[in-house]
C-alpha atoms as a PDB file:
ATOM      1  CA  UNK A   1       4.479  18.247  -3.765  1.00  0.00           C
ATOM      2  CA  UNK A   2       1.187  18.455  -5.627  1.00  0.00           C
ATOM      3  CA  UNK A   3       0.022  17.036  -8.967  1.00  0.00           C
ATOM      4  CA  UNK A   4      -2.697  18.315 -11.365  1.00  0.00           C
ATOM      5  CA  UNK A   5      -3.370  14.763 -12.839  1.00  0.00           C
ATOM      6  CA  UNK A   6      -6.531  14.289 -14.641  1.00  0.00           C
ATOM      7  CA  UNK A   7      -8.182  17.249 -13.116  1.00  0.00           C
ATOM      8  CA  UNK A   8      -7.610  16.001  -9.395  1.00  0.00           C
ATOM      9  CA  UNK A   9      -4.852  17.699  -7.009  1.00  0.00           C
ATOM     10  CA  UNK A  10      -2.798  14.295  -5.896  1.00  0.00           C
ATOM     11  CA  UNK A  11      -0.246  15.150  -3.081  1.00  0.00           C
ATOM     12  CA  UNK A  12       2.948  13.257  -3.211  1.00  0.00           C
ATOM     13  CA  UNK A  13       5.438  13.042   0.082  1.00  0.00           C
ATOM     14  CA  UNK A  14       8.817  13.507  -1.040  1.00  0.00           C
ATOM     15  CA  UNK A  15      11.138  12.877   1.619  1.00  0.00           C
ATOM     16  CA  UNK A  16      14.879  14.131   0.730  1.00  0.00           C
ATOM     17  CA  UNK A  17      17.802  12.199  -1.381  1.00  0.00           C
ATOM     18  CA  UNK A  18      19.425   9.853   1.171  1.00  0.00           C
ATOM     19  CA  UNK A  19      23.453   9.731   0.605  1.00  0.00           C
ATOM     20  CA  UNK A  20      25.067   7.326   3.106  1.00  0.00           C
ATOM     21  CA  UNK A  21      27.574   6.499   0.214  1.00  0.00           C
ATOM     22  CA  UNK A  22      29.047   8.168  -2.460  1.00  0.00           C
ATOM     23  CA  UNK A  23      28.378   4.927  -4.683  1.00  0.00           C
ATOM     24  CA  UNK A  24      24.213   4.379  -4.687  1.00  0.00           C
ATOM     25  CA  UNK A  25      24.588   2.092  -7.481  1.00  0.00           C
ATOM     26  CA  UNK A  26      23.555  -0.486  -5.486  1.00  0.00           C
ATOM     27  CA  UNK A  27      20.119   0.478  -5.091  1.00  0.00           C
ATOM     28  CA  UNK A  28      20.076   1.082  -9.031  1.00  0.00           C
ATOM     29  CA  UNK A  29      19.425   4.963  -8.637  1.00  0.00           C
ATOM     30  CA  UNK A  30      15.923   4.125  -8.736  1.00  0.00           C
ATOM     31  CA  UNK A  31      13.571   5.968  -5.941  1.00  0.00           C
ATOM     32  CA  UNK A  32      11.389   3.985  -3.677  1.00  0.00           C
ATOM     33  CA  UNK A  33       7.374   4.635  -3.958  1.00  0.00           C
ATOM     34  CA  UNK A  34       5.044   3.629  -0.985  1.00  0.00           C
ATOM     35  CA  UNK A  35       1.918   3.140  -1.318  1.00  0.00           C
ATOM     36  CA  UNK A  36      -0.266   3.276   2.027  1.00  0.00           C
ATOM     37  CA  UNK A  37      -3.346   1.381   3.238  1.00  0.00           C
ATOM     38  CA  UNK A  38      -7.051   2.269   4.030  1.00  0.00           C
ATOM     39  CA  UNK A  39      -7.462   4.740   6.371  1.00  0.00           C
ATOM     40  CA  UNK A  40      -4.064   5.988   5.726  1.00  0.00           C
ATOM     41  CA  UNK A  41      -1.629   8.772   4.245  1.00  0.00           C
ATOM     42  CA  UNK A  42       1.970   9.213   3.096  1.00  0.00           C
ATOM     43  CA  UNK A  43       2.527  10.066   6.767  1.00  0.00           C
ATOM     44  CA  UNK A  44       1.664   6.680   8.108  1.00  0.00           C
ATOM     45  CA  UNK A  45       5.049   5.301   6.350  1.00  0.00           C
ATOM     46  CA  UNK A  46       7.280   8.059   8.142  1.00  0.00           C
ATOM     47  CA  UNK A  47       8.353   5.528  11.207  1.00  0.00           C
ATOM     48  CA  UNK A  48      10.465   3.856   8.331  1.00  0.00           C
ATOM     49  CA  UNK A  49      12.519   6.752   7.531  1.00  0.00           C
ATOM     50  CA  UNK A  50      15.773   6.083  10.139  1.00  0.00           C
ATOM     51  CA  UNK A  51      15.701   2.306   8.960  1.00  0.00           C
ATOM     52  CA  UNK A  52      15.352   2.849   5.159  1.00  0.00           C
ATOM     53  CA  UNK A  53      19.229   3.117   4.620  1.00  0.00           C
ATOM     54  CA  UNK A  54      21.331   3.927   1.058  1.00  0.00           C
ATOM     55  CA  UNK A  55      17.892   4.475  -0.681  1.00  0.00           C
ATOM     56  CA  UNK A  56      18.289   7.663  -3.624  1.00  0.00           C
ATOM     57  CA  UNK A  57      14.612   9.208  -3.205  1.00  0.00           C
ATOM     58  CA  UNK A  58      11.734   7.987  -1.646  1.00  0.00           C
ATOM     59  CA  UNK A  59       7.931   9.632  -2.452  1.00  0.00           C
ATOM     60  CA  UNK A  60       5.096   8.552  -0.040  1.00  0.00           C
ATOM     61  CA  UNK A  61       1.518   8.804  -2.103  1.00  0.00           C
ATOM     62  CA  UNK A  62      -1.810   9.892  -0.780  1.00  0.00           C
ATOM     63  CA  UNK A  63      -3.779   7.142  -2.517  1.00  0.00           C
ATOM     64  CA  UNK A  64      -7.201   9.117  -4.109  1.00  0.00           C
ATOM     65  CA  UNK A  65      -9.561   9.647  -1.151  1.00  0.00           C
ATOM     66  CA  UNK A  66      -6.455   9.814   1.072  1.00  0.00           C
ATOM     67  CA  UNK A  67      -4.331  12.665   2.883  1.00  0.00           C
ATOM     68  CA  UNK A  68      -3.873  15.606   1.156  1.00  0.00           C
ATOM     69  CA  UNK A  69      -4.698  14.410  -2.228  1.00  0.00           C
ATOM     70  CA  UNK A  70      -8.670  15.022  -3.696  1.00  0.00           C
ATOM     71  CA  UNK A  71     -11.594  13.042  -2.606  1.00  0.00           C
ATOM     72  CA  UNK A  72     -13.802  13.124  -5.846  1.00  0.00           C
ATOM     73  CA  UNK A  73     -17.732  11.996  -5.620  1.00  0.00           C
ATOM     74  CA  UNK A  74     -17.033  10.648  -9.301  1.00  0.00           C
ATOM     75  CA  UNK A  75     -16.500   6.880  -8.210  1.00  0.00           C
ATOM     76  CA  UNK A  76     -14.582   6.408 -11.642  1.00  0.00           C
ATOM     77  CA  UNK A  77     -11.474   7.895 -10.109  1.00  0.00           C
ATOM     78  CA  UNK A  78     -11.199   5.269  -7.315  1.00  0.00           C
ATOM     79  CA  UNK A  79     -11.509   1.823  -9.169  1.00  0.00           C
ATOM     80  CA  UNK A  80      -7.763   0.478  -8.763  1.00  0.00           C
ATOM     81  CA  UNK A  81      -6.943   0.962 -12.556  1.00  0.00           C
ATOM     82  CA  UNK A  82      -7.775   4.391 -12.776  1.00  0.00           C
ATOM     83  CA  UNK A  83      -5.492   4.814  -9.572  1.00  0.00           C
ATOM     84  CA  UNK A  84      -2.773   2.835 -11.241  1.00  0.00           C
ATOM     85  CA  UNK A  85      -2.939   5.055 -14.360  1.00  0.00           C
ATOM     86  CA  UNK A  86      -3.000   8.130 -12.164  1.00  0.00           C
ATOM     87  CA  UNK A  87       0.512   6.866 -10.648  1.00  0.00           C
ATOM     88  CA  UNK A  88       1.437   6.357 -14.312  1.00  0.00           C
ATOM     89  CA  UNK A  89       0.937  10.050 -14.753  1.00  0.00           C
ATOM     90  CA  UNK A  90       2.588  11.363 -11.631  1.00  0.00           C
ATOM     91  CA  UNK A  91       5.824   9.319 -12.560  1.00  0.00           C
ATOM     92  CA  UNK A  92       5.469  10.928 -15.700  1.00  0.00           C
ATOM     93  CA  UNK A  93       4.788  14.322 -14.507  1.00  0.00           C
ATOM     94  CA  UNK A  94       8.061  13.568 -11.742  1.00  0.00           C
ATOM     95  CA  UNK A  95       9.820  12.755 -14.631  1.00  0.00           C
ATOM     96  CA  UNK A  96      10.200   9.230 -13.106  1.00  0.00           C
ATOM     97  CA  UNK A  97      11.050   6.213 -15.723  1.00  0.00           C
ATOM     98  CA  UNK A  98      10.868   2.943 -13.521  1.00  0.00           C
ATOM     99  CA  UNK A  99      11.145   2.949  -9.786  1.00  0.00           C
ATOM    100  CA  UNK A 100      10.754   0.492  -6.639  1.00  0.00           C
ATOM    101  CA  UNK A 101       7.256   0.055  -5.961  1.00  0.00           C
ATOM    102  CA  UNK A 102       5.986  -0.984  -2.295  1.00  0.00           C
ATOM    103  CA  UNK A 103       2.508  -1.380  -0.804  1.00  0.00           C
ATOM    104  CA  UNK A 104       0.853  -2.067   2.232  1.00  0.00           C
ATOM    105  CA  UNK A 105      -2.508  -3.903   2.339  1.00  0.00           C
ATOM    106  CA  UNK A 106      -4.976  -2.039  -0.459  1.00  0.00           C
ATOM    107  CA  UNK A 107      -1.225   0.113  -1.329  1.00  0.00           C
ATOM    108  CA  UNK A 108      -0.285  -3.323  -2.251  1.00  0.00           C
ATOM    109  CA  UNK A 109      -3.269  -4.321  -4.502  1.00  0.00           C
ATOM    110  CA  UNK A 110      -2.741  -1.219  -5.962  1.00  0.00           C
ATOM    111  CA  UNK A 111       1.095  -1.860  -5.982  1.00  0.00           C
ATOM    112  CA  UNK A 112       0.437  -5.224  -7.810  1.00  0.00           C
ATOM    113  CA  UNK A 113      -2.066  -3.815 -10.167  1.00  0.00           C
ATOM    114  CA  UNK A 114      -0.044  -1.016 -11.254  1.00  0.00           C
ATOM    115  CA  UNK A 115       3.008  -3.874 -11.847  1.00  0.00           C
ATOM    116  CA  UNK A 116       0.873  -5.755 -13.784  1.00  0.00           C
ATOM    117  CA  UNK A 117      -0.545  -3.050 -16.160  1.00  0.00           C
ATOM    118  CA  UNK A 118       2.804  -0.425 -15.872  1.00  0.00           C
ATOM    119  CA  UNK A 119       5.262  -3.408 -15.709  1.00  0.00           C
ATOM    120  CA  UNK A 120       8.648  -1.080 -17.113  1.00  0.00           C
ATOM    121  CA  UNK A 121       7.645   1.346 -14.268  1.00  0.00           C
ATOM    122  CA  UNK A 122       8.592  -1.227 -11.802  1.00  0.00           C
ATOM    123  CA  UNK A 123      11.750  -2.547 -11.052  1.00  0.00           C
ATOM    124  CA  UNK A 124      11.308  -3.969  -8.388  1.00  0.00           C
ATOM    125  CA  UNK A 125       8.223  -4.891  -6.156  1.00  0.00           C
ATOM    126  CA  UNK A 126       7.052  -5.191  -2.084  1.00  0.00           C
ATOM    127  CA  UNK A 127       4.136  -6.606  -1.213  1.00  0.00           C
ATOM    128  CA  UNK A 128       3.203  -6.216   2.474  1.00  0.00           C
ATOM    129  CA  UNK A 129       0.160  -7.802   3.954  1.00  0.00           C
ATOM    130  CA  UNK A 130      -1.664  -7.934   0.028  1.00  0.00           C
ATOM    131  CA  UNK A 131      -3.402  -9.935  -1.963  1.00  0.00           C
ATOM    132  CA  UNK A 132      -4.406 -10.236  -5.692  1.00  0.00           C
ATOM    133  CA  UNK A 133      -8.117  -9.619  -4.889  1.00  0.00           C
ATOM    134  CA  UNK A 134     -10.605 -12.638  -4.969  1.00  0.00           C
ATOM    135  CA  UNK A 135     -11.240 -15.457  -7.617  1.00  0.00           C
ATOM    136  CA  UNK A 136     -14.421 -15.596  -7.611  1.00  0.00           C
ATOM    137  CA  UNK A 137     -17.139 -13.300  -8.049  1.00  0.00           C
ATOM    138  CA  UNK A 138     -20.022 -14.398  -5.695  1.00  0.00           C
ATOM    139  CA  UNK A 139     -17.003 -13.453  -3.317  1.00  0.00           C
ATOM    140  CA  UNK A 140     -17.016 -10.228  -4.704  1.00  0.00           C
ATOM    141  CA  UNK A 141     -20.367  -9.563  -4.561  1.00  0.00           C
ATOM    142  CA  UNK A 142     -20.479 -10.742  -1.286  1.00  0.00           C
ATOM    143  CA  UNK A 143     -17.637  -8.579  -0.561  1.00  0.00           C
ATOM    144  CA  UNK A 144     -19.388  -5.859  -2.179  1.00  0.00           C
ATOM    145  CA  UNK A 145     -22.145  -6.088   0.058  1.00  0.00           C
ATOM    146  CA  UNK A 146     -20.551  -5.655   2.862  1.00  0.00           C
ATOM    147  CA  UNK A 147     -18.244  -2.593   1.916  1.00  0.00           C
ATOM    148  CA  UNK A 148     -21.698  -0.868   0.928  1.00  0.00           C
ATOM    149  CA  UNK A 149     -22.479  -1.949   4.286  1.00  0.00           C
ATOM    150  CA  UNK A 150     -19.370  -0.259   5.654  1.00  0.00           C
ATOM    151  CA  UNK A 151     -19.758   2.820   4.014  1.00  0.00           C
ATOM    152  CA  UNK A 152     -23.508   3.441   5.237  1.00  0.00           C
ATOM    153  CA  UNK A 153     -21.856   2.633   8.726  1.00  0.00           C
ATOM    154  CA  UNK A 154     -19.351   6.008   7.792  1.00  0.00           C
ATOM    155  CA  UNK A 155     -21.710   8.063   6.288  1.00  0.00           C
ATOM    156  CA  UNK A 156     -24.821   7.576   9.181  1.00  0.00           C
ATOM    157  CA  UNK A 157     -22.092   7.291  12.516  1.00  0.00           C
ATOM    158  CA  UNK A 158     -19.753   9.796  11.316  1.00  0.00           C
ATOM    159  CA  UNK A 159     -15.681   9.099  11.136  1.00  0.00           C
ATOM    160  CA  UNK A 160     -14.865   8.895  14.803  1.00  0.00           C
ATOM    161  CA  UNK A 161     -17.358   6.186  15.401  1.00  0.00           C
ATOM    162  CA  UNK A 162     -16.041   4.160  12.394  1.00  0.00           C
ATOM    163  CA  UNK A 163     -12.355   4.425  13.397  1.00  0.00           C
ATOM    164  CA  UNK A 164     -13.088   3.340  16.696  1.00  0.00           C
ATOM    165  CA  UNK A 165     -14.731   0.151  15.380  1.00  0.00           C
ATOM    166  CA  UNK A 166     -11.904   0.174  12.326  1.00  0.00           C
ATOM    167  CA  UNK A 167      -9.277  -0.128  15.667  1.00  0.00           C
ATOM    168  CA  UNK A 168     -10.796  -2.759  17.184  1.00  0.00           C
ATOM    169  CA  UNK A 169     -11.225  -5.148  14.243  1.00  0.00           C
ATOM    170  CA  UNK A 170      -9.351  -8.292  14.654  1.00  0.00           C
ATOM    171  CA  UNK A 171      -6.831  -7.893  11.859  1.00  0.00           C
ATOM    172  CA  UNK A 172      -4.920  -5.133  13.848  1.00  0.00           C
ATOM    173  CA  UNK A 173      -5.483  -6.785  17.427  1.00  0.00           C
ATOM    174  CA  UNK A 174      -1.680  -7.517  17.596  1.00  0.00           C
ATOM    175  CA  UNK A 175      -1.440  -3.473  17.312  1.00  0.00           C
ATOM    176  CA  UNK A 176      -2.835  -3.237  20.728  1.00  0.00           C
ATOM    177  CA  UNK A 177       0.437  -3.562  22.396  1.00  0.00           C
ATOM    178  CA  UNK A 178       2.097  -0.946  21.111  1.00  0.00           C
ATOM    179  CA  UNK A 179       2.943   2.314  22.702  1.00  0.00           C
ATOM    180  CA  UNK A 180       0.343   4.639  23.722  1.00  0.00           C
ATOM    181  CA  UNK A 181       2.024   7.607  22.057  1.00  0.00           C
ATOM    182  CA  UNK A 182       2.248   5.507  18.673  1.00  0.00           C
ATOM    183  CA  UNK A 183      -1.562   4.326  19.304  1.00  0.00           C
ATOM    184  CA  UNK A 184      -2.681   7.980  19.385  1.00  0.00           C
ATOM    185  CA  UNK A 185      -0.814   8.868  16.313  1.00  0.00           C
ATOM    186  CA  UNK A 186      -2.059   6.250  14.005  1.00  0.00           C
ATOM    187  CA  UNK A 187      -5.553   7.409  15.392  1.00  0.00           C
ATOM    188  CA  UNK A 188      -4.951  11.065  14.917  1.00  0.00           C
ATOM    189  CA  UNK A 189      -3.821  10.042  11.434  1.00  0.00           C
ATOM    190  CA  UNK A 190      -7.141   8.075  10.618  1.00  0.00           C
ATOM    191  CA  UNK A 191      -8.993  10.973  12.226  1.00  0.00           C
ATOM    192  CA  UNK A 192      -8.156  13.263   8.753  1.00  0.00           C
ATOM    193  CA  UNK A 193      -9.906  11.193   6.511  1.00  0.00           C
ATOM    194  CA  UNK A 194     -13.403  12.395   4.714  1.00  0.00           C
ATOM    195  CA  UNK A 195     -16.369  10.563   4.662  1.00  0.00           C
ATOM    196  CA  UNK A 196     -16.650  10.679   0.889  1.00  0.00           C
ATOM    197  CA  UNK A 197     -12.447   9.639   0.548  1.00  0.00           C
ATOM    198  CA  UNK A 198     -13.306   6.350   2.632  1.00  0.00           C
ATOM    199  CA  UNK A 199     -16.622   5.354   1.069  1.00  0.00           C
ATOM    200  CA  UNK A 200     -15.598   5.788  -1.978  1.00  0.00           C
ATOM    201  CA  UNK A 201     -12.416   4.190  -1.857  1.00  0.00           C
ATOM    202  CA  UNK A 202     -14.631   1.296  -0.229  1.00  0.00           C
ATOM    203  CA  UNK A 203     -16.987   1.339  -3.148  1.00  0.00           C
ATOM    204  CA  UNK A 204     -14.395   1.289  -5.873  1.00  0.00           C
ATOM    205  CA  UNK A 205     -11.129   0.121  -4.845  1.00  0.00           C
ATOM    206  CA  UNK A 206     -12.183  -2.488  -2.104  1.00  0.00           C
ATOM    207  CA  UNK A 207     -11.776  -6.581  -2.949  1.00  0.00           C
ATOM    208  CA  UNK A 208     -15.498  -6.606  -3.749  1.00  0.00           C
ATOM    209  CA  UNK A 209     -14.661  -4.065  -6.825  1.00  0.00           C
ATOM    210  CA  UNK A 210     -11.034  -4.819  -7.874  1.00  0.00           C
ATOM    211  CA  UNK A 211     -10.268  -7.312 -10.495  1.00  0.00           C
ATOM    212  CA  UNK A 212      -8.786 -11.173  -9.317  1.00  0.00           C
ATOM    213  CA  UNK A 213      -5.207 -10.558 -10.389  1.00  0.00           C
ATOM    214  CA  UNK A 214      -4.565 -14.859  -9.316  1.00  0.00           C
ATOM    215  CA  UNK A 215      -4.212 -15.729 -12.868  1.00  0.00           C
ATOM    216  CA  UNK A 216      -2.271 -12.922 -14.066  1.00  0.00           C
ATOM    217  CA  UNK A 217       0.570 -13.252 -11.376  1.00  0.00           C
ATOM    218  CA  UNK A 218       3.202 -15.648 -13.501  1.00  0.00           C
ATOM    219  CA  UNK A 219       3.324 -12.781 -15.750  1.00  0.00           C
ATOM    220  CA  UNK A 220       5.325 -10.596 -13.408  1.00  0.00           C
ATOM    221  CA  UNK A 221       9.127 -10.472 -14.441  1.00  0.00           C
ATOM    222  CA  UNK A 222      10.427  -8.419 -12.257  1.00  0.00           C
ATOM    223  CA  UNK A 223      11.681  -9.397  -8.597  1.00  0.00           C
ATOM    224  CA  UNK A 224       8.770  -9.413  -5.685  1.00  0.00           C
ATOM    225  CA  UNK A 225       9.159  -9.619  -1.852  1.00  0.00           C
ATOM    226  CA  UNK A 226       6.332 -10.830   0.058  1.00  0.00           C
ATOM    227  CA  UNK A 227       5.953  -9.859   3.708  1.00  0.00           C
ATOM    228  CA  UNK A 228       3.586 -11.022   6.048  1.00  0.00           C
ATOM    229  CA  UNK A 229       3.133 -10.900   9.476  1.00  0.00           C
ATOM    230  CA  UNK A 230       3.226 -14.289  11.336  1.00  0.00           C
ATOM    231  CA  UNK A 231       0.055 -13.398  13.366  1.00  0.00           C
ATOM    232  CA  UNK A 232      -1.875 -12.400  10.290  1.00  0.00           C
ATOM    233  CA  UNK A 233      -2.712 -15.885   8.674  1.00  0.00           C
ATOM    234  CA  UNK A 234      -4.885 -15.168   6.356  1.00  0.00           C
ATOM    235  CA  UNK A 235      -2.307 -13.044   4.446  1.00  0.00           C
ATOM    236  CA  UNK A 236       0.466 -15.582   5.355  1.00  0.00           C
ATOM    237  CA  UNK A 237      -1.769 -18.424   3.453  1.00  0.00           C
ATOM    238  CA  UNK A 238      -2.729 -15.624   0.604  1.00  0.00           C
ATOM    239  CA  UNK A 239       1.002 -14.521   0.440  1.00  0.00           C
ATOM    240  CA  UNK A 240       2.140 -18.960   0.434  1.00  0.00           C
ATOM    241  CA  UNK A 241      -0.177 -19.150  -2.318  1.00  0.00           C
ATOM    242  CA  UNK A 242       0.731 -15.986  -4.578  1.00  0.00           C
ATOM    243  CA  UNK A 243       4.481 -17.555  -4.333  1.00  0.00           C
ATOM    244  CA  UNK A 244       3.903 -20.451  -5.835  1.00  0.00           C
ATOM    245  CA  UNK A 245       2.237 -18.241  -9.064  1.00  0.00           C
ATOM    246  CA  UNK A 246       5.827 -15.892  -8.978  1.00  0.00           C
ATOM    247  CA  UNK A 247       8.430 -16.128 -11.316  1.00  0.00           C
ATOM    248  CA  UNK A 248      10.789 -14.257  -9.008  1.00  0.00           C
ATOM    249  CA  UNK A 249       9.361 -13.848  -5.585  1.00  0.00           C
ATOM    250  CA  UNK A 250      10.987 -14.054  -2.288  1.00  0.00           C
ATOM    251  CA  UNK A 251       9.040 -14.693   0.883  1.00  0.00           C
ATOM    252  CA  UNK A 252       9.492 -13.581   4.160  1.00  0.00           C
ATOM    253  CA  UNK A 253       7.780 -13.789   7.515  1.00  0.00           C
ATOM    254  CA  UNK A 254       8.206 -11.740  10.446  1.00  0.00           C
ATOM    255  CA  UNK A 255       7.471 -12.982  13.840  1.00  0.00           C
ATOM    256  CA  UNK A 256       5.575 -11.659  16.772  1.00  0.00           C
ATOM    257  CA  UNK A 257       3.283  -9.166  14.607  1.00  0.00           C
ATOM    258  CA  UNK A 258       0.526  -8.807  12.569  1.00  0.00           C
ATOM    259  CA  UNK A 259      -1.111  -6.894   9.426  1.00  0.00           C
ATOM    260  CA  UNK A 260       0.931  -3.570  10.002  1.00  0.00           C
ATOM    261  CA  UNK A 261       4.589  -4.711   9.991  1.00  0.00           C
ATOM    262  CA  UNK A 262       5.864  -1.525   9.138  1.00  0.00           C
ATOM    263  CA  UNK A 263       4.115  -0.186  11.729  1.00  0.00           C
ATOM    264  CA  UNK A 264       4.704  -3.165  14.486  1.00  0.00           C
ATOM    265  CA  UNK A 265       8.229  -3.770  13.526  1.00  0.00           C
ATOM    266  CA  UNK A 266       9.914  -1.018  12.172  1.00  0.00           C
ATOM    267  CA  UNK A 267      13.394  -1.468  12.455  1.00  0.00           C
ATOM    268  CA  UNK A 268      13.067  -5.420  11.041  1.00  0.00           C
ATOM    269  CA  UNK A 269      10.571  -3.863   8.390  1.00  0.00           C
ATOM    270  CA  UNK A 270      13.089  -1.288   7.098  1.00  0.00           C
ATOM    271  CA  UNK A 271      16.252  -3.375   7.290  1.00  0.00           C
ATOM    272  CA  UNK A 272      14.407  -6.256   4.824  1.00  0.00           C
ATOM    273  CA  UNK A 273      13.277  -3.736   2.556  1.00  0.00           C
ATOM    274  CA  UNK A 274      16.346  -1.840   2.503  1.00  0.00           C
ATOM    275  CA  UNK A 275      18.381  -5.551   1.775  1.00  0.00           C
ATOM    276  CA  UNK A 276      16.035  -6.426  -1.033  1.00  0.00           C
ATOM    277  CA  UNK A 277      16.516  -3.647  -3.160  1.00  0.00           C
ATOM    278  CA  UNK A 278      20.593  -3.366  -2.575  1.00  0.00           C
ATOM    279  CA  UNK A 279      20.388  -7.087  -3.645  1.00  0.00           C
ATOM    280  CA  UNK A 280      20.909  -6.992  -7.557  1.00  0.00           C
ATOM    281  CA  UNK A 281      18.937 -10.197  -8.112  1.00  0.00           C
ATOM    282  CA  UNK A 282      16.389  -9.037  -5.167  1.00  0.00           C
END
């Protein structure tokens, strides 16, 4: 489905009501909304769908710059607020009043920043492999600096060369054991994206450019799972950390994979998520 929001054509995924039991109270009736990571679309959570079980709706997003949806040159529309208000909009447009909200990686900065700012919308919130940004600014700048970098790199060597080096960076080394067939899919996948949708989304949604959510994370009321990958430690210390700033947050790790869990461990991904949200307390 596709959404006039703001003047930009956002393309939603809507995969079809699930009805394993006559009784879906247990999920709340509320859909699930995923939220994919750089370099990706709605069709990089499809792997999920056998293991997502009793769930009422789900709808995949193409973040802006992403998939289907528009890649503007106005950098405005890809700061992480203005994508958070856009999602605002297309629940409103869906006719949506609060659903389950999870992201992977910069889905789940955007995840967290839309809980934080749309915090009725959300009823519940996944966190995989996020973080809420950096504290400090001469961080950001540096971090800045070397998305601006980044983007040159995409604009001067074209989007083949940059996926090959975005594949071999060492936050998805443990995704070099993984099939061949699912390999060439995820790269196929990548292959789509624009050079203006990635720079951009570099430019104004990276951790350089987003805000440092660290000291707004006790205000979350809601119920948050955090997931990490046991090979990723940075995001295992980040996600140690943003639990101790929770009200309500559960944390889980999953062994033998990295950054991508969803995409690593499927099965184990999809049962946890699918647990958390029949849980009433989360």
């Amino acid at each position: 489905m596709n959404f006039d929001i703001d003047g930009l054509t956002y393309h939603v995924d809507v995969w079809e009501i699930i009805h394993n039991h006559s009784d879906s109270a247990s999920v709340g009736n509320n859909p699930l909304v995923l939220l994919h990571g750089f370099t990706g679309n709605a069709c990089s959570w499809r792997t999920l769908k056998p293991y997502l079980k009793d769930i009422t709706a789900i709808f995949a997003i193409d973040i802006v710059g992403h998939g289907n949806t528009d890649t503007p040159a106005d950098i405005s529309r890809y700061t992480i607020e203005s994508a958070a208000r856009d999602i605002d909009l297309i629940f409103q447009q869906m006719g949506i009043g609060q659903a389950n909200i999870l992201g992977y990686s910069m889905g789940g900065r955007l995840a967290l920043t839309f809980a934080l700012n749309y915090p009725n919308r959300v009823d519940k919130l996944i966190l995989e492999s996020a973080s809420p940004g950096l504290e400090e600014e001469k961080h950001r700048a540096a971090r800045r600096i070397q998305d601006e970098k980044l983007g040159m790199r995409i604009l001067e060597e074209g989007i083949p060369s940059f996926i090959e080096y975005w594949e071999n960076i060492p936050l998805f080394a443990s995704q070099k054991r993984l099939e061949e067939n699912i390999k060439e899919e995820i790269r196929k996948q990548r292959l789509t994206n624009s050079k203006i949708g990635l720079v951009n989304s570099l430019k104004g949604m990276g951790t350089g450019s987003q805000p440092s959510w660290w000291n707004q994370l006790d205000k979350l009321s809601m119920p948050v799972l955090l997931l990490t990958g046991k090979q990723d430690d940075k995001f295992c210390q980040i996600a140690d950390r943003m639990q101790g700033k929770m009200k309500h947050a559960r944390r889980i790790t999953i062994s033998d994979c990295g950054h991508a869990i969803h995409v690593e461990k499927p099965k184990i991904f999809g049962t946890i998520v699918s647990e958390f949200l029949s849980n009433e307390k989360g």
